[in-house]
ModelCIF file with pLDDT and N, C-alpha, C, O atoms, coordinates in Angstrom:
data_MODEL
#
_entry.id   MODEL 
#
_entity.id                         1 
_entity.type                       polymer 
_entity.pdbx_number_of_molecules   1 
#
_entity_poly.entity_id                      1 
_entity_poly.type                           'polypeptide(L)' 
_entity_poly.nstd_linkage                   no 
_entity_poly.nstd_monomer                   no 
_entity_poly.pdbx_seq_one_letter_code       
;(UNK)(UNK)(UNK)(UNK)(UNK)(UNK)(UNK)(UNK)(UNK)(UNK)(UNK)(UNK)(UNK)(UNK)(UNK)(UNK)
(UNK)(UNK)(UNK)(UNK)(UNK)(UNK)(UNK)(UNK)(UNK)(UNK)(UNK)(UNK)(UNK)(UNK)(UNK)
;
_entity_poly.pdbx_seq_one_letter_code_can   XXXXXXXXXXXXXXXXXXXXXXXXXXXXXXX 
_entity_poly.pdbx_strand_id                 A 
#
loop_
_entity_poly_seq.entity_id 
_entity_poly_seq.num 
_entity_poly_seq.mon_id 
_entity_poly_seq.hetero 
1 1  UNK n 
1 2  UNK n 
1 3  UNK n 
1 4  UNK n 
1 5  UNK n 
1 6  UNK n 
1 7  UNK n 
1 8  UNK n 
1 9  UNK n 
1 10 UNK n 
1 11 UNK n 
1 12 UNK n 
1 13 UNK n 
1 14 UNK n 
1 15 UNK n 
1 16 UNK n 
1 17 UNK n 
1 18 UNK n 
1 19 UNK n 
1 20 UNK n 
1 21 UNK n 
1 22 UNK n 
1 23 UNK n 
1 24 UNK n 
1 25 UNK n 
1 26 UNK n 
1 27 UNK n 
1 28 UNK n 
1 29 UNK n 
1 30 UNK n 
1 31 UNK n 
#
_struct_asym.id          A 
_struct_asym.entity_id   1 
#
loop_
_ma_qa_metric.id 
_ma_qa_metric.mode 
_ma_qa_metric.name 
_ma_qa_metric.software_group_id 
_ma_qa_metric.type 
1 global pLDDT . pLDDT 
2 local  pLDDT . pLDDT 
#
_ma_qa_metric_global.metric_id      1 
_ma_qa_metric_global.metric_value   94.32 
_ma_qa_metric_global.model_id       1 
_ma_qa_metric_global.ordinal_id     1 
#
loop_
_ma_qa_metric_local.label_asym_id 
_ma_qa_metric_local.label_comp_id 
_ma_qa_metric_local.label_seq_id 
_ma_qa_metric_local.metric_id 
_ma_qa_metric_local.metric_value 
_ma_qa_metric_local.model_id 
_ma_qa_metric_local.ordinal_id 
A UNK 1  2 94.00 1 1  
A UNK 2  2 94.00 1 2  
A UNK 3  2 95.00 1 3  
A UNK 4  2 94.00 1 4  
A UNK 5  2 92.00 1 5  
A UNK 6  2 90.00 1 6  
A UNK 7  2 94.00 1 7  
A UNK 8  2 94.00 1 8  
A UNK 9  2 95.00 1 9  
A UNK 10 2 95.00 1 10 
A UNK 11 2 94.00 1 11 
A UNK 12 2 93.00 1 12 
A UNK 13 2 93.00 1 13 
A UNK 14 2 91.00 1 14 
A UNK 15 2 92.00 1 15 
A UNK 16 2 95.00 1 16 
A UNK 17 2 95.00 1 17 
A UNK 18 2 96.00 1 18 
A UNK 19 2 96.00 1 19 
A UNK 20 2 95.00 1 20 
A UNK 21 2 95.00 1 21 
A UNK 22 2 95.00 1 22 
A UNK 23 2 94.00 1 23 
A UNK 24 2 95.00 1 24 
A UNK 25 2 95.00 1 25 
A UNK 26 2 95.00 1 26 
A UNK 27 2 95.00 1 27 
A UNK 28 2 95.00 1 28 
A UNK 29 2 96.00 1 29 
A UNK 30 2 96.00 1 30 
A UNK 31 2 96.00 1 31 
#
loop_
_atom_site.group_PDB 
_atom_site.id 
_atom_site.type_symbol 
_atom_site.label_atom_id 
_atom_site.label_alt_id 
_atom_site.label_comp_id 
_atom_site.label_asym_id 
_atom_site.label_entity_id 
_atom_site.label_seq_id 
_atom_site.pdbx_PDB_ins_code 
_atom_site.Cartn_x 
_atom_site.Cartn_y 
_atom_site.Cartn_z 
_atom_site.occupancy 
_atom_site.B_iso_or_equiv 
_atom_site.pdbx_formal_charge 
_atom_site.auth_seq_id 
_atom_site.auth_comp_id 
_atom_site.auth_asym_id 
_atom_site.auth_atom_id 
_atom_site.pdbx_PDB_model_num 
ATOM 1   N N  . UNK A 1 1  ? 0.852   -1.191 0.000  1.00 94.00 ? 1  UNK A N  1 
ATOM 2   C CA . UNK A 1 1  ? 0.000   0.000  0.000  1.00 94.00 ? 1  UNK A CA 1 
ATOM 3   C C  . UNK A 1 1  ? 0.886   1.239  0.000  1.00 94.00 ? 1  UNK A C  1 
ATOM 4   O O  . UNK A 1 1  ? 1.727   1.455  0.873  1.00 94.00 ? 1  UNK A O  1 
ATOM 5   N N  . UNK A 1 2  ? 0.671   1.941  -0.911 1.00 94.00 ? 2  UNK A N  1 
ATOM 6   C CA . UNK A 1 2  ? 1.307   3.062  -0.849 1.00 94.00 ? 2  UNK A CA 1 
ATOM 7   C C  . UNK A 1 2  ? 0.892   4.688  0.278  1.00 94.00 ? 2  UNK A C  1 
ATOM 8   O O  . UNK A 1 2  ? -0.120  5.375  0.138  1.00 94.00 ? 2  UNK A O  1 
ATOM 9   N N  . UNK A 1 3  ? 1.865   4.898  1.179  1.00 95.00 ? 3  UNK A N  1 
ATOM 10  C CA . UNK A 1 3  ? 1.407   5.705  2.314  1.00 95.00 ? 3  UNK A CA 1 
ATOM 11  C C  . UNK A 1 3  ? 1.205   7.261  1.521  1.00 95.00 ? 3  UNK A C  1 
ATOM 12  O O  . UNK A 1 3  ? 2.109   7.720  0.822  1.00 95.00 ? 3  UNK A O  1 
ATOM 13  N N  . UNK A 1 4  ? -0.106  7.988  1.737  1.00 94.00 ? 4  UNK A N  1 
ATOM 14  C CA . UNK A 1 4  ? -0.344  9.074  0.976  1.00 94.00 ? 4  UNK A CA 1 
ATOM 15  C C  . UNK A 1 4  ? 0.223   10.365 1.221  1.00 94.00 ? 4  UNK A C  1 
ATOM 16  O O  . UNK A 1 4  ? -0.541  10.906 2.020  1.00 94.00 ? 4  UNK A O  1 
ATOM 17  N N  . UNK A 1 5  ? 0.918   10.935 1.019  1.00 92.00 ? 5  UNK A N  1 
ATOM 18  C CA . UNK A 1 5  ? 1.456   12.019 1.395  1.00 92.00 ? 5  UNK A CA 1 
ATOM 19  C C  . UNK A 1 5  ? 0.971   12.694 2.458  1.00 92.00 ? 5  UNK A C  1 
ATOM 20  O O  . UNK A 1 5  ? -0.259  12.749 2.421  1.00 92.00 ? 5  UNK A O  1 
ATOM 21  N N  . UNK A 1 6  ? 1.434   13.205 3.348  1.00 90.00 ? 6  UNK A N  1 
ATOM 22  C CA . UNK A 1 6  ? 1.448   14.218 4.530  1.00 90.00 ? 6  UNK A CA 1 
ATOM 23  C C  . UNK A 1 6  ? 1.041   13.389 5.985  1.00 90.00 ? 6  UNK A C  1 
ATOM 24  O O  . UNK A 1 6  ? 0.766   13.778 7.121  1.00 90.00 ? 6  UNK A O  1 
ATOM 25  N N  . UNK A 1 7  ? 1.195   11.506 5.079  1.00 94.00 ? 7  UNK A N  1 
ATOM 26  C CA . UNK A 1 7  ? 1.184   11.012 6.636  1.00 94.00 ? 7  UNK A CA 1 
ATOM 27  C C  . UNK A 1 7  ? 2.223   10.227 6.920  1.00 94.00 ? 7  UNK A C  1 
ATOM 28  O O  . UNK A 1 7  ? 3.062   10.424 6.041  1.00 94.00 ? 7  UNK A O  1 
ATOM 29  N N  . UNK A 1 8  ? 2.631   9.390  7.739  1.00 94.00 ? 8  UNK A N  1 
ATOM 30  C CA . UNK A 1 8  ? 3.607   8.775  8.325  1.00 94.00 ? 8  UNK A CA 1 
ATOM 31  C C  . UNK A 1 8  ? 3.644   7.492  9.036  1.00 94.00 ? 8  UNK A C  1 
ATOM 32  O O  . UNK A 1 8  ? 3.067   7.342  10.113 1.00 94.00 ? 8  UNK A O  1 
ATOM 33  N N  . UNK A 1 9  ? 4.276   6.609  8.484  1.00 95.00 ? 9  UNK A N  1 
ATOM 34  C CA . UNK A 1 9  ? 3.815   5.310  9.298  1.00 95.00 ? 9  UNK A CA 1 
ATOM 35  C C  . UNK A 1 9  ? 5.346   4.399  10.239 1.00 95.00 ? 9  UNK A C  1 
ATOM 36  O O  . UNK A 1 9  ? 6.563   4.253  10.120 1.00 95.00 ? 9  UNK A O  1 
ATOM 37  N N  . UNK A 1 10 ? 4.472   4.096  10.936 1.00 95.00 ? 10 UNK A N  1 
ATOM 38  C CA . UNK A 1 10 ? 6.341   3.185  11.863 1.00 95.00 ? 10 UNK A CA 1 
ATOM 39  C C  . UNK A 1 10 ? 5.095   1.878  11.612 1.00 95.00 ? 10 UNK A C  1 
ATOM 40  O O  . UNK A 1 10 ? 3.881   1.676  11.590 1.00 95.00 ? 10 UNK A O  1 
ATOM 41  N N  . UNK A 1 11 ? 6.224   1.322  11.479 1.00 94.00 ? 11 UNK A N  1 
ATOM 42  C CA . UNK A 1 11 ? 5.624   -0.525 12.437 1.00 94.00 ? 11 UNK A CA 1 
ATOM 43  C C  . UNK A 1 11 ? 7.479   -1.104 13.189 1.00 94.00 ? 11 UNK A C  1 
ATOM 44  O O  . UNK A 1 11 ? 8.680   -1.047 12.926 1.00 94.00 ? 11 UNK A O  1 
ATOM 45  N N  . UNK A 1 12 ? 6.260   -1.752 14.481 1.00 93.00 ? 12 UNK A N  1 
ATOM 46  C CA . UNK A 1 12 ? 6.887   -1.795 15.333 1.00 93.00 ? 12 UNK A CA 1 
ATOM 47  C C  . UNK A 1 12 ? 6.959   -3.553 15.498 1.00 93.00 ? 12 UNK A C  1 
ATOM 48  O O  . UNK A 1 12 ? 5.971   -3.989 14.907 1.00 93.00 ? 12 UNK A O  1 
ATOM 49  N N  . UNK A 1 13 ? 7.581   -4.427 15.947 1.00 93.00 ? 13 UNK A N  1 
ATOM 50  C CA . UNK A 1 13 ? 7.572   -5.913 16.224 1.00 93.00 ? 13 UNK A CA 1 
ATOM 51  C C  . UNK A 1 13 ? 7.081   -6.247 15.076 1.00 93.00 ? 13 UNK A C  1 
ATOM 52  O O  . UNK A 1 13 ? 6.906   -7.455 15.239 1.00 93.00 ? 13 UNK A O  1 
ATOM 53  N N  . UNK A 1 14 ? 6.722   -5.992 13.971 1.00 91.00 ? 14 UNK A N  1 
ATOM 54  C CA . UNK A 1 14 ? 5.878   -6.792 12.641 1.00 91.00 ? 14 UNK A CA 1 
ATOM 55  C C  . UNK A 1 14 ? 4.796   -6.894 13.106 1.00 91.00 ? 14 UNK A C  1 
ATOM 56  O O  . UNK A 1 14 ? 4.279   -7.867 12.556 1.00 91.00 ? 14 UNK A O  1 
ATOM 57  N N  . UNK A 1 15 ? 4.052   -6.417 13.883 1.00 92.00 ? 15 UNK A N  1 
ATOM 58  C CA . UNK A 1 15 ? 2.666   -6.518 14.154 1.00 92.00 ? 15 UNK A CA 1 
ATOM 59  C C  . UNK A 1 15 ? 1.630   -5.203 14.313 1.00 92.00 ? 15 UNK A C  1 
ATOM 60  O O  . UNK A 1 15 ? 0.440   -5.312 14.017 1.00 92.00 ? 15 UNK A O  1 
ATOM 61  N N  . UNK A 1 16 ? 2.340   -3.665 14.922 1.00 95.00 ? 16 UNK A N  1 
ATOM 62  C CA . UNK A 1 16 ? 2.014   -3.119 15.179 1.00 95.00 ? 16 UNK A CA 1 
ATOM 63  C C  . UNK A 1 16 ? 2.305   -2.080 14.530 1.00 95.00 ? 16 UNK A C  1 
ATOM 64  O O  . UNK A 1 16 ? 3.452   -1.635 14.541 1.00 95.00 ? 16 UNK A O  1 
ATOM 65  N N  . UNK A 1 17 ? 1.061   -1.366 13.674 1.00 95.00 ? 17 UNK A N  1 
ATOM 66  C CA . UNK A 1 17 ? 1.140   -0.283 13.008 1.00 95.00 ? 17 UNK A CA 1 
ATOM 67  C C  . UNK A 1 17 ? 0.676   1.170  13.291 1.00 95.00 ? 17 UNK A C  1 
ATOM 68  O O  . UNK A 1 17 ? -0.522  1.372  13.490 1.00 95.00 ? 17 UNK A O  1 
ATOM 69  N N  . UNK A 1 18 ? 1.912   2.584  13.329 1.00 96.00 ? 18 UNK A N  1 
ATOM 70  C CA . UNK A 1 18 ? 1.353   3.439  14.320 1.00 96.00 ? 18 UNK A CA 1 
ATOM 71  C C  . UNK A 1 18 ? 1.253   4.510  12.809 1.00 96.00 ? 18 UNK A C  1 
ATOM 72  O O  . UNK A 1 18 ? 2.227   4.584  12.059 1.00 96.00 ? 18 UNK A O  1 
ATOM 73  N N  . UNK A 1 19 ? 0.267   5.095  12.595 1.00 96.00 ? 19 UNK A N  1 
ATOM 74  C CA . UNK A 1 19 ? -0.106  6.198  11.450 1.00 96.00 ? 19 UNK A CA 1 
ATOM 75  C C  . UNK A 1 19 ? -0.501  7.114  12.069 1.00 96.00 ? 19 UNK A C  1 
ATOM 76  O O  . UNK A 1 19 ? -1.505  7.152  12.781 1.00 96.00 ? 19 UNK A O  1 
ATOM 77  N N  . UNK A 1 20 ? 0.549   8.255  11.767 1.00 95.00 ? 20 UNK A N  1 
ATOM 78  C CA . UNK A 1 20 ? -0.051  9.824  11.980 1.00 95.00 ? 20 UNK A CA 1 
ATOM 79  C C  . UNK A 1 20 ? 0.663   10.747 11.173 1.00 95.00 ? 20 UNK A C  1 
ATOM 80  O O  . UNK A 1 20 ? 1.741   10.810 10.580 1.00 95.00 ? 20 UNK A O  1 
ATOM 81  N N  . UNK A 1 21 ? -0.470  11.526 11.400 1.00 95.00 ? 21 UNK A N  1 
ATOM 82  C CA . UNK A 1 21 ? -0.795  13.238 10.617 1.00 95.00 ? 21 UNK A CA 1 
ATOM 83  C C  . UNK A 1 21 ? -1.338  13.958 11.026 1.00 95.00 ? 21 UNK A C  1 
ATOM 84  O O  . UNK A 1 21 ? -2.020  13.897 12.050 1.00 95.00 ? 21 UNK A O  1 
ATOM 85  N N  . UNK A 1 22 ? -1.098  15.210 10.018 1.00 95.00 ? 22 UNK A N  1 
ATOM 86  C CA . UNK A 1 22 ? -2.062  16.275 10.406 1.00 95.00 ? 22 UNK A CA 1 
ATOM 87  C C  . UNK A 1 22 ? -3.922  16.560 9.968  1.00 95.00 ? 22 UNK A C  1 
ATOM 88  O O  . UNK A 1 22 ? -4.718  17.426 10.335 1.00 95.00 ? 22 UNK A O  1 
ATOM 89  N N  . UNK A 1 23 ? -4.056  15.324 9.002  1.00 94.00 ? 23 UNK A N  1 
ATOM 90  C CA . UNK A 1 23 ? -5.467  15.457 8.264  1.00 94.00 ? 23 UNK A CA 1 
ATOM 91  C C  . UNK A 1 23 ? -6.570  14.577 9.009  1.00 94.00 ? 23 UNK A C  1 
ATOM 92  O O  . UNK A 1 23 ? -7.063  13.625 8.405  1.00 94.00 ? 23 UNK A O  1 
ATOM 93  N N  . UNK A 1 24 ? -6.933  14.857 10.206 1.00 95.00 ? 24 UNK A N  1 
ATOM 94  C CA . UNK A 1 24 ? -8.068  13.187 10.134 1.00 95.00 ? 24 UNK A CA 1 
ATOM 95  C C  . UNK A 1 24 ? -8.388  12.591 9.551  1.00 95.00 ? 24 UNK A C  1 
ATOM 96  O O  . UNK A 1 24 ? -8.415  11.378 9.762  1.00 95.00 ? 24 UNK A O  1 
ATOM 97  N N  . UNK A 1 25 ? -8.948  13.376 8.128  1.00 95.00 ? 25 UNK A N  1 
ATOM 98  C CA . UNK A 1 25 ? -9.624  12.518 7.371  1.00 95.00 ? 25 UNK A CA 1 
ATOM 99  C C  . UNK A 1 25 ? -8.849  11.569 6.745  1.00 95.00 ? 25 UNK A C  1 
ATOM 100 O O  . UNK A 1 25 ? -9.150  10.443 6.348  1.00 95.00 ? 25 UNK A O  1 
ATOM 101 N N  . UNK A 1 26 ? -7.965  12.085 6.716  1.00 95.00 ? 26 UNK A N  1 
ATOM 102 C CA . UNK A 1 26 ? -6.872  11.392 5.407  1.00 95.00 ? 26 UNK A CA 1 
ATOM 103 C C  . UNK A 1 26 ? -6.243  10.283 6.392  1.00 95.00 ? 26 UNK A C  1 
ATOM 104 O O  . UNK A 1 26 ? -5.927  9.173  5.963  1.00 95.00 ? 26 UNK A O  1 
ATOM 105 N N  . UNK A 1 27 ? -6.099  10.614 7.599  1.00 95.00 ? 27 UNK A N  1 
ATOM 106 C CA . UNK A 1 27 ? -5.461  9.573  8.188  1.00 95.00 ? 27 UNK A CA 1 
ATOM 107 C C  . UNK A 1 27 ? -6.666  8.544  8.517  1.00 95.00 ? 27 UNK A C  1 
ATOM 108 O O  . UNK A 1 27 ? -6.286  7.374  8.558  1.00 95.00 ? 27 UNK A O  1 
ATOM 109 N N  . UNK A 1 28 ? -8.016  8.746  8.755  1.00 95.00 ? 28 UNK A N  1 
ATOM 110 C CA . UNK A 1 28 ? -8.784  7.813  9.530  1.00 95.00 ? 28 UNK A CA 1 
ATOM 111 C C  . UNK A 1 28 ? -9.444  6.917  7.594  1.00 95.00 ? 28 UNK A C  1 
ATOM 112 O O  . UNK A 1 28 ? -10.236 5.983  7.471  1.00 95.00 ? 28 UNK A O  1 
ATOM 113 N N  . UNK A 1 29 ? -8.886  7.515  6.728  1.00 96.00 ? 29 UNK A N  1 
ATOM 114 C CA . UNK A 1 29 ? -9.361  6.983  5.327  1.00 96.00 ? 29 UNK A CA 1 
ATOM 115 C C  . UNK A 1 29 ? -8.351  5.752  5.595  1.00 96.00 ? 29 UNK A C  1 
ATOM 116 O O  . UNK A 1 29 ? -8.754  4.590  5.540  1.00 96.00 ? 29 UNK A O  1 
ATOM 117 N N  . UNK A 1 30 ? -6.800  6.134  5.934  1.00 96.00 ? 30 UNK A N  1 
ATOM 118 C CA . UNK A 1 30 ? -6.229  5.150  5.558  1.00 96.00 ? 30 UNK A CA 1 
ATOM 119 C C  . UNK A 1 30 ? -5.836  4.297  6.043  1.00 96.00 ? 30 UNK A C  1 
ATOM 120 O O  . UNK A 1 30 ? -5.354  3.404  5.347  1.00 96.00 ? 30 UNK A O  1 
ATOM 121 N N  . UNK A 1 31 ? -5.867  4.152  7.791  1.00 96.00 ? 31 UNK A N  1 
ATOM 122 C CA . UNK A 1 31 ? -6.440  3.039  8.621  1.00 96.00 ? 31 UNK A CA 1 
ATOM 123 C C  . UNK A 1 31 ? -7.304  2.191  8.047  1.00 96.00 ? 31 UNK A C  1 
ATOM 124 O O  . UNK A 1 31 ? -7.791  1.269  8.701  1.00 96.00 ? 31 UNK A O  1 
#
């Protein structure tokens, strides 16, 4: 999946994925 500009992703242990930004929308779209 390609991460959309102006957000940011870590994963942590291979299991745990942390996404943030400044857009809600854009971030709660791509959750």
């Amino acid at each position: 999946m390609d991460i959309p500009a102006g957000l940011s992703v870590k994963v942590e242990n291979n299991t745990k994925i942390e996404i943030t930004g400044i857009d809600k929308h854009l971030l709660g779209q791509f959750a």
